[in-house]
PDB file of N, CA and C in Angstrom:
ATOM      1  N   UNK A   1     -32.891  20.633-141.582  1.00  0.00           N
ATOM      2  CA  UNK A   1     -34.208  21.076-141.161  1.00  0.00           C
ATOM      3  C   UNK A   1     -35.192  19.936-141.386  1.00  0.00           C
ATOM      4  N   UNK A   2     -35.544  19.818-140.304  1.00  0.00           N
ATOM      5  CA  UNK A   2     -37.116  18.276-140.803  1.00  0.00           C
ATOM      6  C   UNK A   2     -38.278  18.716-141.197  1.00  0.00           C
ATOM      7  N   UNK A   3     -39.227  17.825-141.697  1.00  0.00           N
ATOM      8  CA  UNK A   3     -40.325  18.046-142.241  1.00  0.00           C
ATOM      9  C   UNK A   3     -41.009  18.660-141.619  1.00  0.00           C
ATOM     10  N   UNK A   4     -41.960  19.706-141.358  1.00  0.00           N
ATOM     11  CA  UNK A   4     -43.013  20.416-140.655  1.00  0.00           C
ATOM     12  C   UNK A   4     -44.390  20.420-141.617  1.00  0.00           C
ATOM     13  N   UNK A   5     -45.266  19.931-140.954  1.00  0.00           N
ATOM     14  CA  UNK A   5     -46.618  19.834-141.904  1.00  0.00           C
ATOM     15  C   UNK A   5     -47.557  20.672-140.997  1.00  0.00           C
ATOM     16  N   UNK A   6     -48.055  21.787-141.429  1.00  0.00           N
ATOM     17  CA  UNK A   6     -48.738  22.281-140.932  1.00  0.00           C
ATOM     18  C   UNK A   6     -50.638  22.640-141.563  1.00  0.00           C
ATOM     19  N   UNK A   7     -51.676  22.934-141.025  1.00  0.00           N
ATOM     20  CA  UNK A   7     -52.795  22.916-141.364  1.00  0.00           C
ATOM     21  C   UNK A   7     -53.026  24.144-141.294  1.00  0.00           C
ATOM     22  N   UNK A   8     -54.419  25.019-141.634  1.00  0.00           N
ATOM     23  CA  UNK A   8     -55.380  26.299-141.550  1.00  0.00           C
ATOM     24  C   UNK A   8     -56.134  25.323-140.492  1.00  0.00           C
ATOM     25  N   UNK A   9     -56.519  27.005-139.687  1.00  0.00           N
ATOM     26  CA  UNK A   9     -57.136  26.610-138.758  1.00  0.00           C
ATOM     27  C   UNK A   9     -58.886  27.260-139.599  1.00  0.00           C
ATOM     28  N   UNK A  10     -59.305  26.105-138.823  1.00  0.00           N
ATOM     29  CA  UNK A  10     -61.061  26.056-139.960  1.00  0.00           C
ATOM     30  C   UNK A  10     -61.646  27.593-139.158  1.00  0.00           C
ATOM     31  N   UNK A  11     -62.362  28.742-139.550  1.00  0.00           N
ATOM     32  CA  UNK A  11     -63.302  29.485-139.205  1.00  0.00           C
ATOM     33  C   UNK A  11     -64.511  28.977-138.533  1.00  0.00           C
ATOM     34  N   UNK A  12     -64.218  29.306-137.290  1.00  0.00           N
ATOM     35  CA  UNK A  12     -65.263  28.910-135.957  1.00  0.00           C
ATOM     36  C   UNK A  12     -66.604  29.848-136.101  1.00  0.00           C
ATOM     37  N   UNK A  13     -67.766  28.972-136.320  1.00  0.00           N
ATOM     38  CA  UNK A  13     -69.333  29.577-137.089  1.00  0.00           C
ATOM     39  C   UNK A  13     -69.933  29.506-135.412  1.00  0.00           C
ATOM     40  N   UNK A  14     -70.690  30.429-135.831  1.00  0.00           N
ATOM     41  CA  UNK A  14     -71.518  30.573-134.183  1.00  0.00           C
ATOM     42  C   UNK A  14     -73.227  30.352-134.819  1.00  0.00           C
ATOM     43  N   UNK A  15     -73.430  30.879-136.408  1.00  0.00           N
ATOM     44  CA  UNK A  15     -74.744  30.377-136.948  1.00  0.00           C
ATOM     45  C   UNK A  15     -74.850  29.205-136.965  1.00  0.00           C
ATOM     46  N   UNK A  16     -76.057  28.559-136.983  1.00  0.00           N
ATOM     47  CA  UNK A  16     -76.293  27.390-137.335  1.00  0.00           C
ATOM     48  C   UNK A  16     -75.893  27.095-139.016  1.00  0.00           C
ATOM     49  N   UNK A  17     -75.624  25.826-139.092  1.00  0.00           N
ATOM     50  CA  UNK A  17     -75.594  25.649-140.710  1.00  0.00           C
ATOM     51  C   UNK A  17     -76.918  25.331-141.417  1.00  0.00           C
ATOM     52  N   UNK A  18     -77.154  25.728-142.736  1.00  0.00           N
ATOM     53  CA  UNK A  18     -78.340  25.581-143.748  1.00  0.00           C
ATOM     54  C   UNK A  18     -78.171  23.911-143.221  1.00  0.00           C
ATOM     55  N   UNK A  19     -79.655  23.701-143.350  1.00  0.00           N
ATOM     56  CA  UNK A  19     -80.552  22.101-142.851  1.00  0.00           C
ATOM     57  C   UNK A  19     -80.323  21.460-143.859  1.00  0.00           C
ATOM     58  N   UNK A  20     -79.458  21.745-145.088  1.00  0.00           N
ATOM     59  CA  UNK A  20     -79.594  20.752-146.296  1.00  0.00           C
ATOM     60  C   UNK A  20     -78.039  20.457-146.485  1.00  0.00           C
ATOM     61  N   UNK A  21     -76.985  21.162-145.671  1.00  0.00           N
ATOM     62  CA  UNK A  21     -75.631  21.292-145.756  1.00  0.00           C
ATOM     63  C   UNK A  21     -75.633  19.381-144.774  1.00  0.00           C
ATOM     64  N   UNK A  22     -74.504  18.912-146.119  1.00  0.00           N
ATOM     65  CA  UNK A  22     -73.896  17.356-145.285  1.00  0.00           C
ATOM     66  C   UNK A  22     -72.850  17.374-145.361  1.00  0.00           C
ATOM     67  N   UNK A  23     -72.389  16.143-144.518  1.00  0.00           N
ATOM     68  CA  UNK A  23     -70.780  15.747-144.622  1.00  0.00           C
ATOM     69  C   UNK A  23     -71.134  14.203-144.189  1.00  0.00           C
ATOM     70  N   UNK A  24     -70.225  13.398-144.618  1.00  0.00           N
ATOM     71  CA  UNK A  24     -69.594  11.992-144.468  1.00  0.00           C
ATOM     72  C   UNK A  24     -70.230  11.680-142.538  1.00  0.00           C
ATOM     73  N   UNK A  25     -69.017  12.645-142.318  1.00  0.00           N
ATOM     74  CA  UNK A  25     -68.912  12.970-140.977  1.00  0.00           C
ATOM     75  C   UNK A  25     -70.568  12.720-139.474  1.00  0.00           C
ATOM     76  N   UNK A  26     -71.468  13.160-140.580  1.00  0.00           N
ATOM     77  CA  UNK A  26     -72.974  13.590-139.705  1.00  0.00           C
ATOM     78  C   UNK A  26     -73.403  12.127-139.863  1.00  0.00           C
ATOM     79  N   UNK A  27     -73.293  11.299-140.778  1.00  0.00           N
ATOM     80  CA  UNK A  27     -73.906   9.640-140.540  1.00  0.00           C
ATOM     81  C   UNK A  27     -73.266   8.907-139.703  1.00  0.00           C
ATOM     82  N   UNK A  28     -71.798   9.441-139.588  1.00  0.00           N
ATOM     83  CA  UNK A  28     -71.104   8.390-138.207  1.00  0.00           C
ATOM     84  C   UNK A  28     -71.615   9.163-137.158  1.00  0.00           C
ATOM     85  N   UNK A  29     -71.922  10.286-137.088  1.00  0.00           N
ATOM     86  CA  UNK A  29     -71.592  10.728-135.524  1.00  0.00           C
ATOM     87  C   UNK A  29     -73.731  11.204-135.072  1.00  0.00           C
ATOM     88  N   UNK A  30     -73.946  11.542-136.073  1.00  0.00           N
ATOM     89  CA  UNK A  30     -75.702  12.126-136.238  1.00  0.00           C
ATOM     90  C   UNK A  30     -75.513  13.400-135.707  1.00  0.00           C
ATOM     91  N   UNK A  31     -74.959  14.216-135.797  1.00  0.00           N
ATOM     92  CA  UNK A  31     -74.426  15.494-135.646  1.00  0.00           C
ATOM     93  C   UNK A  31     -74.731  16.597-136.989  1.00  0.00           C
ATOM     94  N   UNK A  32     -75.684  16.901-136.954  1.00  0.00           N
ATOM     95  CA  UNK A  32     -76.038  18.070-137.957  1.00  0.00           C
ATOM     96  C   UNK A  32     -75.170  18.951-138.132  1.00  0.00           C
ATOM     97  N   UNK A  33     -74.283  19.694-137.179  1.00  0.00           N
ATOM     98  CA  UNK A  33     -73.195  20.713-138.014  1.00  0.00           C
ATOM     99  C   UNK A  33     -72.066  19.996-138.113  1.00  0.00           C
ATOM    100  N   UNK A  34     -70.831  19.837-139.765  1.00  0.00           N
ATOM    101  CA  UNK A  34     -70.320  19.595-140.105  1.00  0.00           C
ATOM    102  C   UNK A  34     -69.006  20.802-139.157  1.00  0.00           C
ATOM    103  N   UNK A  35     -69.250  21.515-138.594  1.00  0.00           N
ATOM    104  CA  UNK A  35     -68.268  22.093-138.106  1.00  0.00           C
ATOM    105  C   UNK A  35     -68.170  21.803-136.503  1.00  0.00           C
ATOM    106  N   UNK A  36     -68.555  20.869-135.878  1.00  0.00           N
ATOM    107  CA  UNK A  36     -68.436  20.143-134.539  1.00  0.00           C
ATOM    108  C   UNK A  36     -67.277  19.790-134.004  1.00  0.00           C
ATOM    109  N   UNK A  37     -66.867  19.481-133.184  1.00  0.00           N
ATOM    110  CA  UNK A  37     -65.433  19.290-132.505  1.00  0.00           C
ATOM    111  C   UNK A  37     -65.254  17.488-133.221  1.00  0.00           C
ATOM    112  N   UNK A  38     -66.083  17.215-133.028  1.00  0.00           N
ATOM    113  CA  UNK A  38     -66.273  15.853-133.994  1.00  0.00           C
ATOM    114  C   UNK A  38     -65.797  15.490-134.854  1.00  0.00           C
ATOM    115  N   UNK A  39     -66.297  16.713-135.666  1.00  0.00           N
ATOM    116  CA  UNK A  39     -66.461  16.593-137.287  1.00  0.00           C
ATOM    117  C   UNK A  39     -64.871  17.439-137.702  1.00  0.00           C
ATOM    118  N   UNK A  40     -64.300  17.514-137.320  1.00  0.00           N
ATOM    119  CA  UNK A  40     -62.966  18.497-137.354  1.00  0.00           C
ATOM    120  C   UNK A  40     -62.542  18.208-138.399  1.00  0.00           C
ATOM    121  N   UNK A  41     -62.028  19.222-139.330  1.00  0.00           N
ATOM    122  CA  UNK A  41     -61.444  18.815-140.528  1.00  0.00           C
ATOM    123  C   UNK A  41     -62.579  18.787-141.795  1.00  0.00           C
ATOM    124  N   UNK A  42     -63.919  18.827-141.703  1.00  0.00           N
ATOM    125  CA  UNK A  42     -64.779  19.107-142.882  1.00  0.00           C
ATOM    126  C   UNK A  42     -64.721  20.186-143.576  1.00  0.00           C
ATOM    127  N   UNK A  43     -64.390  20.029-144.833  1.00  0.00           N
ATOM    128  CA  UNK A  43     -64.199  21.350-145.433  1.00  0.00           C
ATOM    129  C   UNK A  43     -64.872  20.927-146.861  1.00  0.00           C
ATOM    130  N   UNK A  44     -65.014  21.938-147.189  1.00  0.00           N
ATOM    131  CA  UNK A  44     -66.178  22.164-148.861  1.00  0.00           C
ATOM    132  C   UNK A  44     -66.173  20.349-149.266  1.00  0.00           C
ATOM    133  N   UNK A  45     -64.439  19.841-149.414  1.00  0.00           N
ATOM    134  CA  UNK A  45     -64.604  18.721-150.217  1.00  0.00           C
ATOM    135  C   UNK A  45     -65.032  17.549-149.735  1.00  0.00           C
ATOM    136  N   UNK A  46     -65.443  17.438-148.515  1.00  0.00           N
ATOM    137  CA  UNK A  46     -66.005  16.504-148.228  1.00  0.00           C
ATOM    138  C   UNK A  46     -67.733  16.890-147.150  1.00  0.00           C
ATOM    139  N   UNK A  47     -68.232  18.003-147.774  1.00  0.00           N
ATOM    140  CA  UNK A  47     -69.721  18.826-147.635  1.00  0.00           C
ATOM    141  C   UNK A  47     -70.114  18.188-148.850  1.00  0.00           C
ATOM    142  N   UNK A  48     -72.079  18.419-149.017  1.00  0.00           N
ATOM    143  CA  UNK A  48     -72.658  18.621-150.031  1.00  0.00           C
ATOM    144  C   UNK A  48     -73.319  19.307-149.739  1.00  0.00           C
ATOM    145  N   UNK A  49     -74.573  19.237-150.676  1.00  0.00           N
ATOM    146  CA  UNK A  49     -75.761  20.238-150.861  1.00  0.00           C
ATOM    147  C   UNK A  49     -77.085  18.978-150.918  1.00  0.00           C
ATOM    148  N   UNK A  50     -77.724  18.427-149.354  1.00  0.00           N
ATOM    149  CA  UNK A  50     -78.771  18.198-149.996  1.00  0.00           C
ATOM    150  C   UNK A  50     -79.730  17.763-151.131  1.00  0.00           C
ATOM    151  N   UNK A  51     -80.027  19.387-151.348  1.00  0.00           N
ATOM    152  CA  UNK A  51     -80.963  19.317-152.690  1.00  0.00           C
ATOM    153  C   UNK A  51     -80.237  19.410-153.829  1.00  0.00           C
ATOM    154  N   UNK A  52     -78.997  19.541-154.261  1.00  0.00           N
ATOM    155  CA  UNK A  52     -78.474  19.065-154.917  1.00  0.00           C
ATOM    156  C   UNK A  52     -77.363  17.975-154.941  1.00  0.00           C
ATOM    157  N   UNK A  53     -77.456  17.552-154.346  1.00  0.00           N
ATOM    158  CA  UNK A  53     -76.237  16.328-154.099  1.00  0.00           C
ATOM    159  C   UNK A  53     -75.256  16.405-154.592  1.00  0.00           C
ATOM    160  N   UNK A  54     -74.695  17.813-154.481  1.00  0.00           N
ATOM    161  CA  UNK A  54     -73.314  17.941-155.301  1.00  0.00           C
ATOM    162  C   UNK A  54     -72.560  18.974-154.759  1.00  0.00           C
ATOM    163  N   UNK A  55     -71.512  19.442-154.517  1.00  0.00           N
ATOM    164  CA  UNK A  55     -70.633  20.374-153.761  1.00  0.00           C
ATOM    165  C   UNK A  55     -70.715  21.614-153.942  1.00  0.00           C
ATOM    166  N   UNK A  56     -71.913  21.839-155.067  1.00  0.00           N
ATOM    167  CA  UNK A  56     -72.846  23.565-155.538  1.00  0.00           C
ATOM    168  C   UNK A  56     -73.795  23.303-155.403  1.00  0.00           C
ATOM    169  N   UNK A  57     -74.340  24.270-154.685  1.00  0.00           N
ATOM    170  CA  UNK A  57     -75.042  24.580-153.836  1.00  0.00           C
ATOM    171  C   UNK A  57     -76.585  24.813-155.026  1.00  0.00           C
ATOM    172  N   UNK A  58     -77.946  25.108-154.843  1.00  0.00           N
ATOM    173  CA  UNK A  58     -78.853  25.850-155.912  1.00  0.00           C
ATOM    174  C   UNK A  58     -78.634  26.965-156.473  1.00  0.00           C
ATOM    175  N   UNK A  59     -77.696  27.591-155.807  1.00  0.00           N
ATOM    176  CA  UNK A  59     -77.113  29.155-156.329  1.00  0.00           C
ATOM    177  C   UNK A  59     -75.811  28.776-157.457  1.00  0.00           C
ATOM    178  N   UNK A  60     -75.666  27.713-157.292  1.00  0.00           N
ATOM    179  CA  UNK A  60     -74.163  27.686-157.934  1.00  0.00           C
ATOM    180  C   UNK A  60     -73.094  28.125-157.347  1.00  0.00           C
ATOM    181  N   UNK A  61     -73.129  28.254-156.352  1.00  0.00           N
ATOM    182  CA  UNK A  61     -72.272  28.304-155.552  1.00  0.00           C
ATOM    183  C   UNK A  61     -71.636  26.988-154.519  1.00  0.00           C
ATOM    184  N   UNK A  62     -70.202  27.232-154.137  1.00  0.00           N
ATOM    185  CA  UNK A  62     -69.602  26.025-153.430  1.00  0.00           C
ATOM    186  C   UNK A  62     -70.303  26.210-152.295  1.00  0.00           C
ATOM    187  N   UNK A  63     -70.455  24.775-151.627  1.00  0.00           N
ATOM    188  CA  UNK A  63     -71.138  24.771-150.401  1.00  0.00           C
ATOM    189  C   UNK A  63     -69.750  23.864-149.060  1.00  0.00           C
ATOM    190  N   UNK A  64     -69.865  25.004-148.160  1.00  0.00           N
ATOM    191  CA  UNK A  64     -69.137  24.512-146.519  1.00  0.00           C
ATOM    192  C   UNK A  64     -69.713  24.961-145.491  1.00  0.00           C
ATOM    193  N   UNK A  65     -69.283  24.503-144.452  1.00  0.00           N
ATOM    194  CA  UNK A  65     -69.357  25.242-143.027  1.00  0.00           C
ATOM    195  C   UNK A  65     -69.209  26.344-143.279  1.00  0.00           C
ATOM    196  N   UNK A  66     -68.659  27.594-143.668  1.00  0.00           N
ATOM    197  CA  UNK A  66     -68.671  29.005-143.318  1.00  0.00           C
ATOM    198  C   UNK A  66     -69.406  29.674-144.702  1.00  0.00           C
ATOM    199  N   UNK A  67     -69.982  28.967-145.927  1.00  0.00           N
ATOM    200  CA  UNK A  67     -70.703  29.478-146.576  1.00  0.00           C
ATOM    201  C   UNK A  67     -72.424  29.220-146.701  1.00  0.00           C
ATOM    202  N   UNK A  68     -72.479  28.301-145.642  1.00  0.00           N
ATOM    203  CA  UNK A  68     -73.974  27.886-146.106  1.00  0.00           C
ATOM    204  C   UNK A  68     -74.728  28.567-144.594  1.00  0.00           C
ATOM    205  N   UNK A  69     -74.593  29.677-144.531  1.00  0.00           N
ATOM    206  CA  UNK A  69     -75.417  30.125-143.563  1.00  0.00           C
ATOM    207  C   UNK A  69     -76.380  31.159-143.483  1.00  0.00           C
ATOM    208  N   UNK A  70     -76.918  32.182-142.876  1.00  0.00           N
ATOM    209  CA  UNK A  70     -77.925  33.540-143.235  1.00  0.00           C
ATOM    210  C   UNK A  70     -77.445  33.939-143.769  1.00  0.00           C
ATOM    211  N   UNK A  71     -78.107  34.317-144.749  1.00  0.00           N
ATOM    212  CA  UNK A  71     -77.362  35.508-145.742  1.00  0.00           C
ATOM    213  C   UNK A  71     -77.819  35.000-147.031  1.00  0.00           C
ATOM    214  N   UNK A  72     -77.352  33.729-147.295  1.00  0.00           N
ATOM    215  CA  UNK A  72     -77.296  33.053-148.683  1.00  0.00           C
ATOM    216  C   UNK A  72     -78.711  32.706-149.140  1.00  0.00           C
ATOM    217  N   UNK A  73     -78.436  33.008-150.122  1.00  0.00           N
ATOM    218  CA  UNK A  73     -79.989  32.720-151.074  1.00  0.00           C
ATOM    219  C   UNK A  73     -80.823  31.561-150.907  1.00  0.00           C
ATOM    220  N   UNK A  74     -80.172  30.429-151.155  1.00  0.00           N
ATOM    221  CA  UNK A  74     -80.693  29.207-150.734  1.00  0.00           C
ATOM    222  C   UNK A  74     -80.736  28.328-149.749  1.00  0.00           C
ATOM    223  N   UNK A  75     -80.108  29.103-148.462  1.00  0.00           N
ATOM    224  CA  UNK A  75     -80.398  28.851-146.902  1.00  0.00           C
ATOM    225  C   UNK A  75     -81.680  28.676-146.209  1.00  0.00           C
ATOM    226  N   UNK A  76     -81.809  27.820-145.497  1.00  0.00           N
ATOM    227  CA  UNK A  76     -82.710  26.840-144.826  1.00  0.00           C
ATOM    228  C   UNK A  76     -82.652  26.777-143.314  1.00  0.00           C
ATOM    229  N   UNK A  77     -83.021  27.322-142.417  1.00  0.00           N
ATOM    230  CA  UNK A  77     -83.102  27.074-140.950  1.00  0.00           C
ATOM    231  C   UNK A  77     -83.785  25.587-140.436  1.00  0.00           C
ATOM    232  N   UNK A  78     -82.984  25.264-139.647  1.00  0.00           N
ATOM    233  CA  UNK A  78     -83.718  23.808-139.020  1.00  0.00           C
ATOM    234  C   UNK A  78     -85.122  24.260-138.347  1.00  0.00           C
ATOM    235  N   UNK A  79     -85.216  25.611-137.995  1.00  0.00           N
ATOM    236  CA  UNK A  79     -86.999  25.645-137.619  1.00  0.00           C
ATOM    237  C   UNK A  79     -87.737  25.877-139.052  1.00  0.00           C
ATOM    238  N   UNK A  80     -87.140  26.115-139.893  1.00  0.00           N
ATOM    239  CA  UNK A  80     -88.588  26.040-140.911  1.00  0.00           C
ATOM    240  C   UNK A  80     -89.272  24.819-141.474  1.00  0.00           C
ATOM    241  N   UNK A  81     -90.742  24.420-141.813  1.00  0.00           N
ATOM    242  CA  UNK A  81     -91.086  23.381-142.187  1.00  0.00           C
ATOM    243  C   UNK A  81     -90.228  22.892-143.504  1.00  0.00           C
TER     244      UNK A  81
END
């Protein structure tokens, strides 16, 4: 039997992501959502947080593509000042 390497397929977001959510990914490409056809493959460990510059979020919570959106406490819309 040969090697088979297989992946998870990432959860496809239809919200926008919180305005403070980064990845590696958004300085090569200038692409604000880390979940872009682009950006394929961003997941929590290579996201941050903005205002905290660290992979928890102000809630203490982990920050990705499918957690940093409405709902969450410390979420940010690109229309607000």
């Amino acid at each position: 039997m040969g090697y088979e390497r297989s992946f998870e397929e990432p959860d496809t977001q239809s919200q926008a992501p919180c305005m403070n959510l980064r990845s590696k990914a958004i300085y090569v490409t200038g692409n604000p959502d880390p979940q872009s056809s682009e950006e394929e493959g961003s997941t929590r460990f290579n996201c941050w947080c903005n205002r905290t510059q660290h992979i928890l979020g102000p809630d203490e919570e982990l920050v990705d593509r499918t957690a940093c959106v409405i709902g969450r406490e410390c979420f940010r819309s690109r229309d607000e000042p």
